[in-house]
Protein backbone atom coordinates (compact mmCIF):
# COMPACT_ATOMS: atom_id res chain seq x y z
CA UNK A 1 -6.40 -9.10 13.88
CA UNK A 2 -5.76 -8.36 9.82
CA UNK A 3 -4.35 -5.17 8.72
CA UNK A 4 -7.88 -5.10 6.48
CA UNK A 5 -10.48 -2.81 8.89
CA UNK A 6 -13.21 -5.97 9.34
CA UNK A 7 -13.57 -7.74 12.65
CA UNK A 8 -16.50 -9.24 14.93
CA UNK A 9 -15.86 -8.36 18.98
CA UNK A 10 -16.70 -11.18 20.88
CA UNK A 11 -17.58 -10.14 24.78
CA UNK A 12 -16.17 -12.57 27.14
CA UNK A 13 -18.00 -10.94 29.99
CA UNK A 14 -21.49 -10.76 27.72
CA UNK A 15 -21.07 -14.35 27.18
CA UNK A 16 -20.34 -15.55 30.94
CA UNK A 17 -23.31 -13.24 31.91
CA UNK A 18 -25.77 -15.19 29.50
CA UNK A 19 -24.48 -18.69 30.61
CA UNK A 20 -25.23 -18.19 34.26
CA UNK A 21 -28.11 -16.52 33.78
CA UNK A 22 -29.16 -19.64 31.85
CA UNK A 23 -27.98 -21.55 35.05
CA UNK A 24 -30.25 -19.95 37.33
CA UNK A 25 -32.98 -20.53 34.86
CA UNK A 26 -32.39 -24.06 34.53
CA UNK A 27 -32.64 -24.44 38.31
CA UNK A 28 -31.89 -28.32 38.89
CA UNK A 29 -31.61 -29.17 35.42
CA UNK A 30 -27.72 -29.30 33.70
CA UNK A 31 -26.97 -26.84 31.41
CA UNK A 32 -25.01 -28.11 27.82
CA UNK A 33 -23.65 -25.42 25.88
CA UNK A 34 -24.12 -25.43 22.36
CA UNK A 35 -21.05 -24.19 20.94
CA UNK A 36 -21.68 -26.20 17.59
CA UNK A 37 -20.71 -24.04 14.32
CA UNK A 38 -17.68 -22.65 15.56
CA UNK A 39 -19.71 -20.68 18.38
CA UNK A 40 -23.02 -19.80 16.39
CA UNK A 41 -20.05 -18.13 14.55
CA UNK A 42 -18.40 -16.17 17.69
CA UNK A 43 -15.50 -18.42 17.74
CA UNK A 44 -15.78 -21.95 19.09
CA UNK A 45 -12.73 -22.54 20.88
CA UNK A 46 -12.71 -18.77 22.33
CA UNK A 47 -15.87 -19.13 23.97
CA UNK A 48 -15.40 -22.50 25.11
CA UNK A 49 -12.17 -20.91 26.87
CA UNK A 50 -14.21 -18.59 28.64
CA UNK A 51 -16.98 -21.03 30.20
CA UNK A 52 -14.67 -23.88 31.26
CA UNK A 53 -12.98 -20.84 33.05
CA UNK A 54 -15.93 -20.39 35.12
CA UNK A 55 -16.58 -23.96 34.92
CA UNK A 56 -13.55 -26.53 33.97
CA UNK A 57 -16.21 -29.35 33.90
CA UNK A 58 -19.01 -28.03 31.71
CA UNK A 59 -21.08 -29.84 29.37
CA UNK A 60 -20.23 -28.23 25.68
CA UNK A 61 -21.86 -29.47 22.47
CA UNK A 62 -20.42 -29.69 18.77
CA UNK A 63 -21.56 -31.10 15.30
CA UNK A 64 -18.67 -33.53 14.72
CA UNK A 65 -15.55 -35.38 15.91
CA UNK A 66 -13.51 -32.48 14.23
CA UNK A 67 -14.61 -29.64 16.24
CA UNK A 68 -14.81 -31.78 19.27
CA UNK A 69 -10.83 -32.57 18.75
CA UNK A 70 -10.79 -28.87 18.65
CA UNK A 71 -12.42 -28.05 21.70
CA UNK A 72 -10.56 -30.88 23.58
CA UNK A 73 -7.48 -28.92 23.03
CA UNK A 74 -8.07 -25.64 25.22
CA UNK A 75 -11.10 -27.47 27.35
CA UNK A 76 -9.42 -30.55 28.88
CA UNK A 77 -11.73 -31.37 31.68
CA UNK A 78 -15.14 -30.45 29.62
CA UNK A 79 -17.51 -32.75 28.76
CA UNK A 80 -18.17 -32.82 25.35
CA UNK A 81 -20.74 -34.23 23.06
CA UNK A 82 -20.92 -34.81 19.41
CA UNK A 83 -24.36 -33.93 18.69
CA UNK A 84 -23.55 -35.35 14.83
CA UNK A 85 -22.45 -38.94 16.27
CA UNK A 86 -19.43 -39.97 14.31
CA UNK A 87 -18.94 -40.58 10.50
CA UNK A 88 -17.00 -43.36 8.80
CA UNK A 89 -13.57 -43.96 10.95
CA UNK A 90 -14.06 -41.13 13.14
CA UNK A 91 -14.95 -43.36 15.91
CA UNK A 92 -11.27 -44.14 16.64
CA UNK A 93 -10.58 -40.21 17.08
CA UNK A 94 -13.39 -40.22 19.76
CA UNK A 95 -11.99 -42.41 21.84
CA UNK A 96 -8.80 -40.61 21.63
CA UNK A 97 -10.16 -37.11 22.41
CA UNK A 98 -12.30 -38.47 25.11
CA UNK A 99 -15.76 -37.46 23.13
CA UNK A 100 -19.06 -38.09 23.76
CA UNK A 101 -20.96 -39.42 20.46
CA UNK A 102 -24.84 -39.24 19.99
CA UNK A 103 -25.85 -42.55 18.61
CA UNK A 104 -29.02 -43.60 17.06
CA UNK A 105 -28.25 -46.10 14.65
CA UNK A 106 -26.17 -49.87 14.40
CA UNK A 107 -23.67 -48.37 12.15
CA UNK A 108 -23.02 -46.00 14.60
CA UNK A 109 -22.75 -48.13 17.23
CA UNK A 110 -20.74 -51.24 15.39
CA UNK A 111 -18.09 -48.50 14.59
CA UNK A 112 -17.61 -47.52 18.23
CA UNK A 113 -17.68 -50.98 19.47
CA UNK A 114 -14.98 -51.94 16.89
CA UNK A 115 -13.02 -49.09 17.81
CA UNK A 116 -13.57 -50.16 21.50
CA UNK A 117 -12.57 -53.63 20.85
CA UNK A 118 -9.41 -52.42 19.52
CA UNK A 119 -8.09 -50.11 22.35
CA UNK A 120 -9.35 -52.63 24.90
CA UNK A 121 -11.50 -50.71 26.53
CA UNK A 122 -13.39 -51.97 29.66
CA UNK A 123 -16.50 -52.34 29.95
CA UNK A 124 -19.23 -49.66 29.89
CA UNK A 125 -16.23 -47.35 29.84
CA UNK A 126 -17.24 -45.49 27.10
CA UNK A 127 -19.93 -43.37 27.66
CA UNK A 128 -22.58 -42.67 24.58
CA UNK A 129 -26.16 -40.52 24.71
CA UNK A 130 -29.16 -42.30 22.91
CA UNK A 131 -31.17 -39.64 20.46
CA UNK A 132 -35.09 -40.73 20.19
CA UNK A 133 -37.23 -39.26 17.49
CA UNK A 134 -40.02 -37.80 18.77
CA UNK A 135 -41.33 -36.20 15.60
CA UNK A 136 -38.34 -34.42 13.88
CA UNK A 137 -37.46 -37.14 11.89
CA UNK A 138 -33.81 -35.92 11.42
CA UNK A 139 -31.78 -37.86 14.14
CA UNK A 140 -32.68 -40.64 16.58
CA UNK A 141 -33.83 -43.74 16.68
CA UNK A 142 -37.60 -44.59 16.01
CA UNK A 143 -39.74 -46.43 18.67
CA UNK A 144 -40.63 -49.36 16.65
CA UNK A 145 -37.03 -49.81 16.01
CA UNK A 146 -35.97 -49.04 19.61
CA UNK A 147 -35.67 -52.77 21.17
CA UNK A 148 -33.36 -54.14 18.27
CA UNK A 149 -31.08 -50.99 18.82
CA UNK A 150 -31.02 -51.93 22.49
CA UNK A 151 -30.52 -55.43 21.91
CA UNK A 152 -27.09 -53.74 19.77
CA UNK A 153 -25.76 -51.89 22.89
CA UNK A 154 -26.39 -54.55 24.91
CA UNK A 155 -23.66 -56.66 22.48
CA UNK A 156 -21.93 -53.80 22.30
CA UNK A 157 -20.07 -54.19 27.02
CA UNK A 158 -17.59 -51.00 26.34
CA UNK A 159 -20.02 -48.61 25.77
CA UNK A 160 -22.52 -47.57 28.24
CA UNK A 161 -25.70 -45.48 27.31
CA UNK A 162 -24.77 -42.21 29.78
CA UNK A 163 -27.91 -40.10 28.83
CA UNK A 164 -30.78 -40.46 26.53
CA UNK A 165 -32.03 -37.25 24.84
CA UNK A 166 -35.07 -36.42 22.30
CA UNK A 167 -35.12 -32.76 19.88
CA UNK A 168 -38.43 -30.48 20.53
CA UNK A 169 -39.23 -29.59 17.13
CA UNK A 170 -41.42 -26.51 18.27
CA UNK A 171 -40.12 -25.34 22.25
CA UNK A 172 -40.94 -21.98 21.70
CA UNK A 173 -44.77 -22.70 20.85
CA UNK A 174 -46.15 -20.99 24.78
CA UNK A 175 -49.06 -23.47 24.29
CA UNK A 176 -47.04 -27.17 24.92
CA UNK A 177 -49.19 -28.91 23.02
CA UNK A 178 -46.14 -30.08 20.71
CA UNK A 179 -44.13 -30.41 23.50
CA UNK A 180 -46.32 -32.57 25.31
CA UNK A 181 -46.77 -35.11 22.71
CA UNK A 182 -43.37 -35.62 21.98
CA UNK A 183 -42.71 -35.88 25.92
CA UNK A 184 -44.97 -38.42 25.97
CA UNK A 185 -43.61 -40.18 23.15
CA UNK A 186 -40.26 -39.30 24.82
CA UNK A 187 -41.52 -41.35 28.10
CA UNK A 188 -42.62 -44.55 25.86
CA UNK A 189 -39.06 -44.83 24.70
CA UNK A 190 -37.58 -44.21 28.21
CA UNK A 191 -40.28 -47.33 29.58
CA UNK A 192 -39.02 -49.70 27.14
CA UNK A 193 -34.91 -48.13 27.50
CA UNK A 194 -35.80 -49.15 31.85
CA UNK A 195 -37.44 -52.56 30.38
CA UNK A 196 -34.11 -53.54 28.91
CA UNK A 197 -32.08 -52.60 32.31
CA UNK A 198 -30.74 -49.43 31.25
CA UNK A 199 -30.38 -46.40 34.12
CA UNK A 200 -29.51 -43.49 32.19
CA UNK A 201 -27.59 -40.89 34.30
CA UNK A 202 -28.95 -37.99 32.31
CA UNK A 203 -32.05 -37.09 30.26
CA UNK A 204 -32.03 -34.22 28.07
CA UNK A 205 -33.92 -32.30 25.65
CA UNK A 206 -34.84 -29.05 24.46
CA UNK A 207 -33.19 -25.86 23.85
CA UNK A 208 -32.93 -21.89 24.87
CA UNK A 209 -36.58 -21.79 24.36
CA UNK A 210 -36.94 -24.50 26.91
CA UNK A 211 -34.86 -23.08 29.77
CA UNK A 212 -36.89 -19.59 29.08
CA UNK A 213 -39.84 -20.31 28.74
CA UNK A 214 -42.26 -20.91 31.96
CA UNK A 215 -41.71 -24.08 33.76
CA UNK A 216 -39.71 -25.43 30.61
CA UNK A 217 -37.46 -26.90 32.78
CA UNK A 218 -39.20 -27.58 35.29
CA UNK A 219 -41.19 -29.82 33.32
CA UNK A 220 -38.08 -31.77 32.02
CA UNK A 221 -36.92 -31.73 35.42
CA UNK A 222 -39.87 -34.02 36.37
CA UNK A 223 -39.56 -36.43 33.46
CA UNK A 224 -36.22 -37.01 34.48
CA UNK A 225 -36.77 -37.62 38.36
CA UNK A 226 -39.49 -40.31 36.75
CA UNK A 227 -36.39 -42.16 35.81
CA UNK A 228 -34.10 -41.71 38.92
CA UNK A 229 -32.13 -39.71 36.47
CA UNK A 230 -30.62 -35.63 36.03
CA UNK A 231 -32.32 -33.13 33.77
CA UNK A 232 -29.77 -31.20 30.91
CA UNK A 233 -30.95 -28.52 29.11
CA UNK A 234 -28.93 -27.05 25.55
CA UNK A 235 -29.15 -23.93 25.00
CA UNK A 236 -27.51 -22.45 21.97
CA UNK A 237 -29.06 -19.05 20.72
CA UNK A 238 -29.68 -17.84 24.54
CA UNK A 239 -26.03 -17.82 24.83
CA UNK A 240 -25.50 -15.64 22.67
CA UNK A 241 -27.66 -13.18 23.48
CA UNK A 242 -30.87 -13.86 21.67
CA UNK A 243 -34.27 -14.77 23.22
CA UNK A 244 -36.21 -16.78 20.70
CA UNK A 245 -39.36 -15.48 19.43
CA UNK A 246 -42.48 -17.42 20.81
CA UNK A 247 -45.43 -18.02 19.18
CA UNK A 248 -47.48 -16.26 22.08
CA UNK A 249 -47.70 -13.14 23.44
CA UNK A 250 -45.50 -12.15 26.25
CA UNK A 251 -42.61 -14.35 27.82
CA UNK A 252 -43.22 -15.60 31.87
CA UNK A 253 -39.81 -16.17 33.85
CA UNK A 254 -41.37 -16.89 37.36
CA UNK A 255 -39.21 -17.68 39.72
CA UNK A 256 -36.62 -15.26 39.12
CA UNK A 257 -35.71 -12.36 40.23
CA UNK A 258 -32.92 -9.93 39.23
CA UNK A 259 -32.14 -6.16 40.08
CA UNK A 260 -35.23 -3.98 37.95
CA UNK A 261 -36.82 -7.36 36.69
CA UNK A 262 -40.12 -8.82 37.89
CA UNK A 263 -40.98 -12.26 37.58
CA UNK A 264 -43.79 -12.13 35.05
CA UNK A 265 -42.56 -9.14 33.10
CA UNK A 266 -41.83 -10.45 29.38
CA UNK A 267 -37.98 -11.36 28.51
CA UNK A 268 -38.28 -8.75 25.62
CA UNK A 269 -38.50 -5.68 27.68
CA UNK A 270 -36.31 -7.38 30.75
CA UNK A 271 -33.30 -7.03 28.74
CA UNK A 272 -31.59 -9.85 30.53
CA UNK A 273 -29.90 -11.67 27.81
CA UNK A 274 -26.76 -9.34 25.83
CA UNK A 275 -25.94 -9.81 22.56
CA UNK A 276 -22.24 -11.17 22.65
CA UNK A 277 -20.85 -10.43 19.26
CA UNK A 278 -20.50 -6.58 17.59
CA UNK A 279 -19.73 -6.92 13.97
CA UNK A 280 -17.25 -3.84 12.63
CA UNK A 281 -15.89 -2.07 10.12
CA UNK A 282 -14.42 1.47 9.21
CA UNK A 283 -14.99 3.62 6.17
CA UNK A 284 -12.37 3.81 3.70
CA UNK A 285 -13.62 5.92 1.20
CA UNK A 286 -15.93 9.19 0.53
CA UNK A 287 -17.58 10.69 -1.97
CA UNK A 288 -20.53 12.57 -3.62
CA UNK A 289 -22.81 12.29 -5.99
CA UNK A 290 -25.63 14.53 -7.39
CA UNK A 291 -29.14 13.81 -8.06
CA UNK A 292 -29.94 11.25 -10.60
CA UNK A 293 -26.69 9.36 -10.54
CA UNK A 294 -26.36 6.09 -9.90
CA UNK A 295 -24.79 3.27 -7.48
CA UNK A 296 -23.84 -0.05 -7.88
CA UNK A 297 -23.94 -3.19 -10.28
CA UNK A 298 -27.87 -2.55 -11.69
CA UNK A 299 -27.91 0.69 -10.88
CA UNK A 300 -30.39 -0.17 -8.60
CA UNK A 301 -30.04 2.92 -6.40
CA UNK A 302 -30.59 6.42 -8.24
CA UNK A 303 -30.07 9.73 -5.75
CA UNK A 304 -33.11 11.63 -5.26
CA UNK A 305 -30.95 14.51 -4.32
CA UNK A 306 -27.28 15.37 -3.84
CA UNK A 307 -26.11 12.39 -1.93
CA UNK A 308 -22.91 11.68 0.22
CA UNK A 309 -21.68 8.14 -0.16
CA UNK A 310 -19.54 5.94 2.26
CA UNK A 311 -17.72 3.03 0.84
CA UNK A 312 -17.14 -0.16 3.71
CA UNK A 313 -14.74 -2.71 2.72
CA UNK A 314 -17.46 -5.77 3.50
CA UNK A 315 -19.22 -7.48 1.21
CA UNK A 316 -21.76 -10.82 0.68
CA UNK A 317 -18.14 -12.81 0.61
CA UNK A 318 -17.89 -12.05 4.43
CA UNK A 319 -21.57 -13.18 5.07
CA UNK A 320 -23.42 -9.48 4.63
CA UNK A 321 -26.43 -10.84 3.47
CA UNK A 322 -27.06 -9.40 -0.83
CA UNK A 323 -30.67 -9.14 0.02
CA UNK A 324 -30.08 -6.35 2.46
CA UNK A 325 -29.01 -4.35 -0.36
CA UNK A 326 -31.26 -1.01 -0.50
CA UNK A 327 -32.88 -2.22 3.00
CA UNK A 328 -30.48 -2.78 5.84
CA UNK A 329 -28.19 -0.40 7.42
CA UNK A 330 -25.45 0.16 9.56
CA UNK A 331 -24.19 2.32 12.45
CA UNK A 332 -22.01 5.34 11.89
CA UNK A 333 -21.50 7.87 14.93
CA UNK A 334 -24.55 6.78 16.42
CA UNK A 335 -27.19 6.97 13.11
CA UNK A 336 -28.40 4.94 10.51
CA UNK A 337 -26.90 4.99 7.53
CA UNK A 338 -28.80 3.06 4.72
CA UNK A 339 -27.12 0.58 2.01
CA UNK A 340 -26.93 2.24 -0.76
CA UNK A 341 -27.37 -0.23 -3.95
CA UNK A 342 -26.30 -3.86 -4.30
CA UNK A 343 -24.06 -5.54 -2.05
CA UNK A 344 -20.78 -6.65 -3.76
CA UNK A 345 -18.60 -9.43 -3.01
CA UNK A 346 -16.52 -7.14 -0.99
CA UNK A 347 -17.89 -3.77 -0.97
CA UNK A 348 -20.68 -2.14 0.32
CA UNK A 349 -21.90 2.05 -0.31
CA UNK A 350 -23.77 4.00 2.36
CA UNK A 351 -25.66 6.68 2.26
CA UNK A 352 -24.52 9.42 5.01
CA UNK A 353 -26.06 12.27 3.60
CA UNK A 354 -28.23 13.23 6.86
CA UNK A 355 -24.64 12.22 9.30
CA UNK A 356 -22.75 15.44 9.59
CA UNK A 357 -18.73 15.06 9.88
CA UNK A 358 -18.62 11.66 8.49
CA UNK A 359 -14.88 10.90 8.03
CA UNK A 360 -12.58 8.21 6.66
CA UNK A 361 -11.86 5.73 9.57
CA UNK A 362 -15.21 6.37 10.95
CA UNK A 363 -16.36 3.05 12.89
CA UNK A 364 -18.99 1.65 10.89
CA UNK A 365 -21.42 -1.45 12.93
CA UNK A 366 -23.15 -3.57 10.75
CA UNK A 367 -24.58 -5.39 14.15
CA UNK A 368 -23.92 -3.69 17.44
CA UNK A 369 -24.13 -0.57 19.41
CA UNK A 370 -23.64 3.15 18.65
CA UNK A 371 -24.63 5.56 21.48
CA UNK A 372 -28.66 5.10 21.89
CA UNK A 373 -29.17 3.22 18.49
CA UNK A 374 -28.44 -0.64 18.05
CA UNK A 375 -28.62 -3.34 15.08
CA UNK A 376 -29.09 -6.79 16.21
CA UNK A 377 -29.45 -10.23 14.20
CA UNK A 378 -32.45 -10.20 14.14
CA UNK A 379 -32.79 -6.15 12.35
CA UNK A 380 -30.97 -8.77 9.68
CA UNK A 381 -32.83 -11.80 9.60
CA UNK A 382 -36.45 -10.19 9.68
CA UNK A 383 -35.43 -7.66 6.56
CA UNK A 384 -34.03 -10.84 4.65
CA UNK A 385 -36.85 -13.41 6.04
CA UNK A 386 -34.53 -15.85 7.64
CA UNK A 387 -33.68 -16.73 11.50
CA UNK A 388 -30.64 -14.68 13.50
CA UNK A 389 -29.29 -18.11 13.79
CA UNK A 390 -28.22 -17.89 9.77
CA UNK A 391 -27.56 -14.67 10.23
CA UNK A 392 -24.62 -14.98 12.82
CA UNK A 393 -23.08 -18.60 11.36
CA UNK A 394 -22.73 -17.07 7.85
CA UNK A 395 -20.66 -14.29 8.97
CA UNK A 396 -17.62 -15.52 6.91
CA UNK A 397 -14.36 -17.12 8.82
CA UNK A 398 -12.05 -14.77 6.80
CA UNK A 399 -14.02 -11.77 9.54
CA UNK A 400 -11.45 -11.83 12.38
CA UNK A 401 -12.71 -12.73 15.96
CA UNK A 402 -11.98 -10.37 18.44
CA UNK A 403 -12.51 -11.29 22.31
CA UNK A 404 -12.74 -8.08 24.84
CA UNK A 405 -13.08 -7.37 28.12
């Protein structure tokens, strides 16, 4: 860690906890970490570390060949799939780090074949997962132009079509109404991928609202035994430690049991899932100020009485969000203390009036735990209307990651 008092903590044990949690949850399905964005910003290759160490052969996902090549270096034996596909002449660098590219369109395809040809490979030794679009309309391949892409692969011997996967646009909806329809659309494309004499070894779709929700899994479980073929789940946000809201009342986990936890109480007061990252700084500076004066650039903040002011050495340049200025807070000695004026670039003011003994050095959270009080992603995302998602990638790569325990 840097001699400047910013860090995130990263729990190895919080993490692990999460991911077989998930596991139970997913009951015959796969599980496929998500570990795209350098770890939903906890560190990509530091949590990948930790669940190949429970499980050497475990199914991780990244954006591109890059952080795949990353990965590959402390996960040898993982299975790892480019969720991006590959870009331009990354297919070469694929084959070299043994990846597994998402493909949905000929260019993405004629590059691997190419690259293929030139290594030699044998046939249908180069596994690939086939994305259908189901109603995102981001990635994967639409139905009406399904057969000519299958009419590719099939001119294409050294790669082999492994899985075949679709993207629930709205998991978390309790209803399934969403869900259904692009599972049905989802079966279509699987008929006509059968027609052509493919056997796909895996299906997969959806996401951590999938695996949590009731009979998520189960459901994809049952499409998949349709087609002789395994069920794979990716959760990303669950891993971390964050249910996802759904769009319904309440959250059913039948089926499982755990020590204080009944089947059909809701996830939100089970408490299962941890948050794995604790984002930290100290104070560095004190002082006071009396009523009237002002703090910050726009003197946007004006003391209604004497005020004590902390000074944190973390600004919007380490991903503190600006529009938490005069809203959010953070944790010192186990109270709220409230932001205090505009965010800078890399300074932010407190207000600590009500926190007696407030010191420099004093251990300041922005997300984590103090005694009974705690500030999760989410306290972020809902003051600055945004997703916890955002709020954990932006935290800046210049914040050291820390792992413990």
């Amino acid at each position: 860690m840097g001699t400047r008092p910013i860090w995130a903590e990263i729990s190895s044990s919080r993490l692990l906890e999460n991911y077989l949690l998930l596991r139970r949850l997913a009951g015959e399905a796969e599980l496929l970490a998500v570990i795209k964005a350098n770890g939903y910003g906890h560190d990509a290759l530091a949590c990948a570390q930790v669940l190949v160490a429970e499980n050497p052969h475990a199914w991780l996902g990244v954006t591109c060949v890059e952080e795949g090549a990353a990965v590959r270096s402390v996960a040898p034996q993982a299975r790892i799939l480019v969720m991006g596909s590959v870009w331009h002449r990354e297919a070469e660098a694929a084959i070299e780090h043994c990846l597994t590219p998402v493909v949905w369109e000929p260019r993405q395809i004629e590059s691997l074949y190419v690259a293929a040809s030139a290594r030699k490979l044998a046939a249908h030794s180069m596994p690939v997962h086939l994305e259908i679009d189901t109603g995102m309309s981001r990635q994967g391949v639409r139905l009406d132009a399904l057969p000519a892409l299958l009419e590719l692969l099939a001119a294409s011997p050294a790669l082999r079509v492994e899985a075949v996967m679709t993207h629930l646009h709205t998991p978390e909806a309790l209803d399934g109404r969403a869900t259904s329809e692009q599972l049905g659309r989802f079966v279509t494309a699987m008929d006509t991928i059968m027609a052509h004499g493919l056997n796909p070894k895996w299906i997969h779709a959806g996401n951590s609202a999938t695996g949590l929700s009731e009979g998520g899994a189960a459901n994809l479980v049952r499409v998949a035994a349709g087609y002789k073929a395994k069920a794979m789940l990716r959760p990303g946000l669950a891993l971390y430690g964050y249910a996802p809201r759904f769009s319904s009342a309440g959250l059913s986990l039948s089926g499982f049991s755990s020590a204080g936890f009944s089947g059909t109480e809701p996830l939100a007061k089970a408490h299962l899932l941890q948050p794995v990252l604790s984002w930290k700084t100290r104070i560095v500076s004190l002082r006071s100020i009396d009523r009237g004066e002002t703090v910050g650039y726009g003197a946007t903040f004006r003391a209604a009485r004497p005020t004590r002011l902390a000074l944190l050495p973390i600004g919007y340049a380490d991903g503190l969000n600006r529009l938490l200025s005069n809203r959010g807070s953070v944790l010192v000695r186990g109270q709220r203390a409230a932001i205090a004026g505009r965010i800078s670039m890399d300074l932010t003011t407190i207000d600590v009036t009500d926190i007696p003994g407030v010191e420099i050095g004093d251990e300041a959270a922005l997300i984590g735990e103090q005694k009974k009080e705690r500030i999760t992603a989410y306290d972020h995302a809902d003051l600055v209307d945004t997703i916890p998602y955002e709020i954990l990638c932006n935290i800046a790569a210049r914040v050291p990651r820390v792992m413990k325990d």
